[in-house]
C-alpha atoms as a PDB file:
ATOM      1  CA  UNK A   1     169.387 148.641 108.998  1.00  0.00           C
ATOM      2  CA  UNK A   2     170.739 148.392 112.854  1.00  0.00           C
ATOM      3  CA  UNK A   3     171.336 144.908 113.263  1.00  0.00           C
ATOM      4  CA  UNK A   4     168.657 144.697 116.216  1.00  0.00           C
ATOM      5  CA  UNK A   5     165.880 145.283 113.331  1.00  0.00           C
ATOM      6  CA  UNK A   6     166.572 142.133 112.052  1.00  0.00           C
ATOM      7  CA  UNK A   7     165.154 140.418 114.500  1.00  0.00           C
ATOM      8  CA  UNK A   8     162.665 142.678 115.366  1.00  0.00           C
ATOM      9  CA  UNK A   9     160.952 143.232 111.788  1.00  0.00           C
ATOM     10  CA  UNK A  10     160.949 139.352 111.638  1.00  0.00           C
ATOM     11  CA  UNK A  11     163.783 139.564 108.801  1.00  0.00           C
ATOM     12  CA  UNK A  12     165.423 137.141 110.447  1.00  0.00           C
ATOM     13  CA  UNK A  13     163.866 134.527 113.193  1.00  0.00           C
ATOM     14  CA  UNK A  14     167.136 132.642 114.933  1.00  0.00           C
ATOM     15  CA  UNK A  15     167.962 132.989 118.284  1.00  0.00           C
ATOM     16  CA  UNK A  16     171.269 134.039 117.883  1.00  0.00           C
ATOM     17  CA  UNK A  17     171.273 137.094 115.832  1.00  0.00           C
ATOM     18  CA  UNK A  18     174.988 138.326 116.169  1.00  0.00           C
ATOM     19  CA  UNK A  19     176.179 134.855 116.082  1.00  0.00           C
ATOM     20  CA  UNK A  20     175.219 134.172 112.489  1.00  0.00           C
ATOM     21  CA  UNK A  21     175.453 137.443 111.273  1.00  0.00           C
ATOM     22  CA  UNK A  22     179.225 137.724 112.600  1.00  0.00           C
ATOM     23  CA  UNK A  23     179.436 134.243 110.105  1.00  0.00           C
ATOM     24  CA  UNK A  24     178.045 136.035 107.402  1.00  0.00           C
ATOM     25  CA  UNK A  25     180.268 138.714 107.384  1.00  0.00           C
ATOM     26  CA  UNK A  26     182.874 136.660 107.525  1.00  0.00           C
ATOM     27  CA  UNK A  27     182.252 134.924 104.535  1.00  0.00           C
ATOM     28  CA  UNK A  28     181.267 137.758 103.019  1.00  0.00           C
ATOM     29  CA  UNK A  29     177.846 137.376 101.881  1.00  0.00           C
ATOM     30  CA  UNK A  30     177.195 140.512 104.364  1.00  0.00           C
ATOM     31  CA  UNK A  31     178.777 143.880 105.125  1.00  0.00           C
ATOM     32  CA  UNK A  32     178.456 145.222 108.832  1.00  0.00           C
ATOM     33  CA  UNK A  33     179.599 148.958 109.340  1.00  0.00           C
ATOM     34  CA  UNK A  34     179.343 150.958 112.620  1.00  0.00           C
ATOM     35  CA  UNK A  35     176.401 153.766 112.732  1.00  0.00           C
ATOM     36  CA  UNK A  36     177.618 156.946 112.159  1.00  0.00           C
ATOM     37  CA  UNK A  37     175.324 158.544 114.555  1.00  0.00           C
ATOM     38  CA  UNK A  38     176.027 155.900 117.149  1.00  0.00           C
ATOM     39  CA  UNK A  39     179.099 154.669 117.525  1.00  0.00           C
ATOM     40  CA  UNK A  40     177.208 151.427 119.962  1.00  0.00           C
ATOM     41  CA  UNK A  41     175.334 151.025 117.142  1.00  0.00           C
ATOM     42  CA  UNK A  42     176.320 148.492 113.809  1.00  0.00           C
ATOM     43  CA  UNK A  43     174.396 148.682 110.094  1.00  0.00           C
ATOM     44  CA  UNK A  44     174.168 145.749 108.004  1.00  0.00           C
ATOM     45  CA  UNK A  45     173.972 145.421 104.042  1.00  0.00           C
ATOM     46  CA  UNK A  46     174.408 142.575 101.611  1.00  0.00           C
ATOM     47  CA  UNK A  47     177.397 142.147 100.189  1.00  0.00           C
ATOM     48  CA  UNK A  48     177.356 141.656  96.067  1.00  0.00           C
ATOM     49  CA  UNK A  49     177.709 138.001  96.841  1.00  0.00           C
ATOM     50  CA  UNK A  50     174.734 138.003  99.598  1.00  0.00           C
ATOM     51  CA  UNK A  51     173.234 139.605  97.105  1.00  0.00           C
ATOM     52  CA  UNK A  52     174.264 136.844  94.326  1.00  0.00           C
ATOM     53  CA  UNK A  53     172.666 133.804  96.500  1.00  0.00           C
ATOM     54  CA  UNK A  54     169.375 136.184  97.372  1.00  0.00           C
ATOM     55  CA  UNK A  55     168.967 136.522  93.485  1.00  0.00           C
ATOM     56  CA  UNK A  56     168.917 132.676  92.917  1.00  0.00           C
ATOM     57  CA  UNK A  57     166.995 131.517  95.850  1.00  0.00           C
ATOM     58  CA  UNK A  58     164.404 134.370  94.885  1.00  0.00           C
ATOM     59  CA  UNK A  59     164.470 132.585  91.362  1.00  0.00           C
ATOM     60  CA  UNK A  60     164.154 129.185  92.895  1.00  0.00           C
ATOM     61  CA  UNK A  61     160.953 130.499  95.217  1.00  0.00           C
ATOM     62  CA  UNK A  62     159.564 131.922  92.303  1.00  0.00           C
ATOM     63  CA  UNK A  63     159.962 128.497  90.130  1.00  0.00           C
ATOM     64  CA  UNK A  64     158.733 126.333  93.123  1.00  0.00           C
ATOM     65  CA  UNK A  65     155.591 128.795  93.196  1.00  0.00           C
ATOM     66  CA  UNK A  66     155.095 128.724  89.661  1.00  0.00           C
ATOM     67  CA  UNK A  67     154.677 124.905  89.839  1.00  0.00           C
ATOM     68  CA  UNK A  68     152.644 124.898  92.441  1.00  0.00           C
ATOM     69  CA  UNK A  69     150.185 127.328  90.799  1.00  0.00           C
ATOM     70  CA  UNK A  70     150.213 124.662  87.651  1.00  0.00           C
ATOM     71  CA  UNK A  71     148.742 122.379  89.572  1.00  0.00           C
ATOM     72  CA  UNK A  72     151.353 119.831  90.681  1.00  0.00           C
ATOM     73  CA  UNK A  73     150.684 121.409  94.511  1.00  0.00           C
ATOM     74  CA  UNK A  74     147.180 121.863  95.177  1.00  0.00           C
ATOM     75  CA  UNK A  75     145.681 124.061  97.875  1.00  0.00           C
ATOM     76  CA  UNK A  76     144.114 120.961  98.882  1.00  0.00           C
ATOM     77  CA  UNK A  77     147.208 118.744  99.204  1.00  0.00           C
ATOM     78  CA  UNK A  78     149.100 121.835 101.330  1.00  0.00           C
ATOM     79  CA  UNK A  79     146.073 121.528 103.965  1.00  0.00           C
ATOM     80  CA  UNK A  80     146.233 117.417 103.986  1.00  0.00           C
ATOM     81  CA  UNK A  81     149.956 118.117 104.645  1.00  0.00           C
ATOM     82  CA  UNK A  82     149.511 120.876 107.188  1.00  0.00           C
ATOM     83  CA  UNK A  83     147.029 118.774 109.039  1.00  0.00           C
ATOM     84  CA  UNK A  84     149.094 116.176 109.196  1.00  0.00           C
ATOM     85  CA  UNK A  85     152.365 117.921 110.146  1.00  0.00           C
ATOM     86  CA  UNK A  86     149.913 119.178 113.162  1.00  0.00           C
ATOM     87  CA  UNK A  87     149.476 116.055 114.633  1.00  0.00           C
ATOM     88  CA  UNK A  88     153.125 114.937 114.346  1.00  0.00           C
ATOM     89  CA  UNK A  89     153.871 118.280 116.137  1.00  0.00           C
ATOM     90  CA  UNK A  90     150.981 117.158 118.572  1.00  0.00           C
ATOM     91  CA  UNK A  91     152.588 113.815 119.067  1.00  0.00           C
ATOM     92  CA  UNK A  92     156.192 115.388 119.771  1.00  0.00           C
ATOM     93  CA  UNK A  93     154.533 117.829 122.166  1.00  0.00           C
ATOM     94  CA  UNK A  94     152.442 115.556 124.452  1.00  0.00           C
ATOM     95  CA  UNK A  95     154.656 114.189 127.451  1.00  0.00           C
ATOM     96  CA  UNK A  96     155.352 110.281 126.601  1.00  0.00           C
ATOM     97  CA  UNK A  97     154.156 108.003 129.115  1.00  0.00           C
ATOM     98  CA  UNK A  98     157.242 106.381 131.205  1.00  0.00           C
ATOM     99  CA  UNK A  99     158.877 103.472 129.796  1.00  0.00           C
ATOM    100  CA  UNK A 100     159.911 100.640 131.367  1.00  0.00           C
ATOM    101  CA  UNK A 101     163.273  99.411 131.222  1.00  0.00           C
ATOM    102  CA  UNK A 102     162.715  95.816 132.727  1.00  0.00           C
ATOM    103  CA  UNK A 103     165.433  95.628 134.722  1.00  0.00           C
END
């Protein structure tokens, strides 16, 4: 996939695309290859390790949603948390009132 995808198929939501990906390939966990059809162009892959850590965080997701589905997460709990997440977000967004120094 041309590395401009990424970002644009919501595969990967930073702001600085290249910047991380250029870390990546340097530790190896992707491969980046020019297009053949356009030389401006680069292709990305996973690398057999990228492809290593994918495999155990998909089996980590899969035992965290496992868990919640017995019960220990309720749908119920996730809204209480949502809402309350919300209005922390809602208190970090509002402009503060001035404080005064007292000098």
């Amino acid at each position: 996939m041309p590395v401009g995808e990424l970002a644009q198929r919501g595969h990967y939501l930073g702001s600085n695309v290249s910047y991380n990906l250029k870390k990546m390939v340097e530790n190896g966990y992707m491969i980046q290859e020019r297009s053949p059809h356009d030389r401006r162009s680069f292709h990305v892959r996973a690398s057999e390790s990228g492809l290593e850590i994918y495999r155990c965080l998909s089996t980590l997701f899969d035992r965290h949603a496992l868990r919640m589905e017995e019960g220990h997460v309720t749908t119920g709990g996730l809204e209480t948390a949502g809402n309350a997440l919300r209005k922390v977000l809602q208190l970090w967004s509002a402009p503060a009132a001035p404080v005064s120094m007292g000098l």
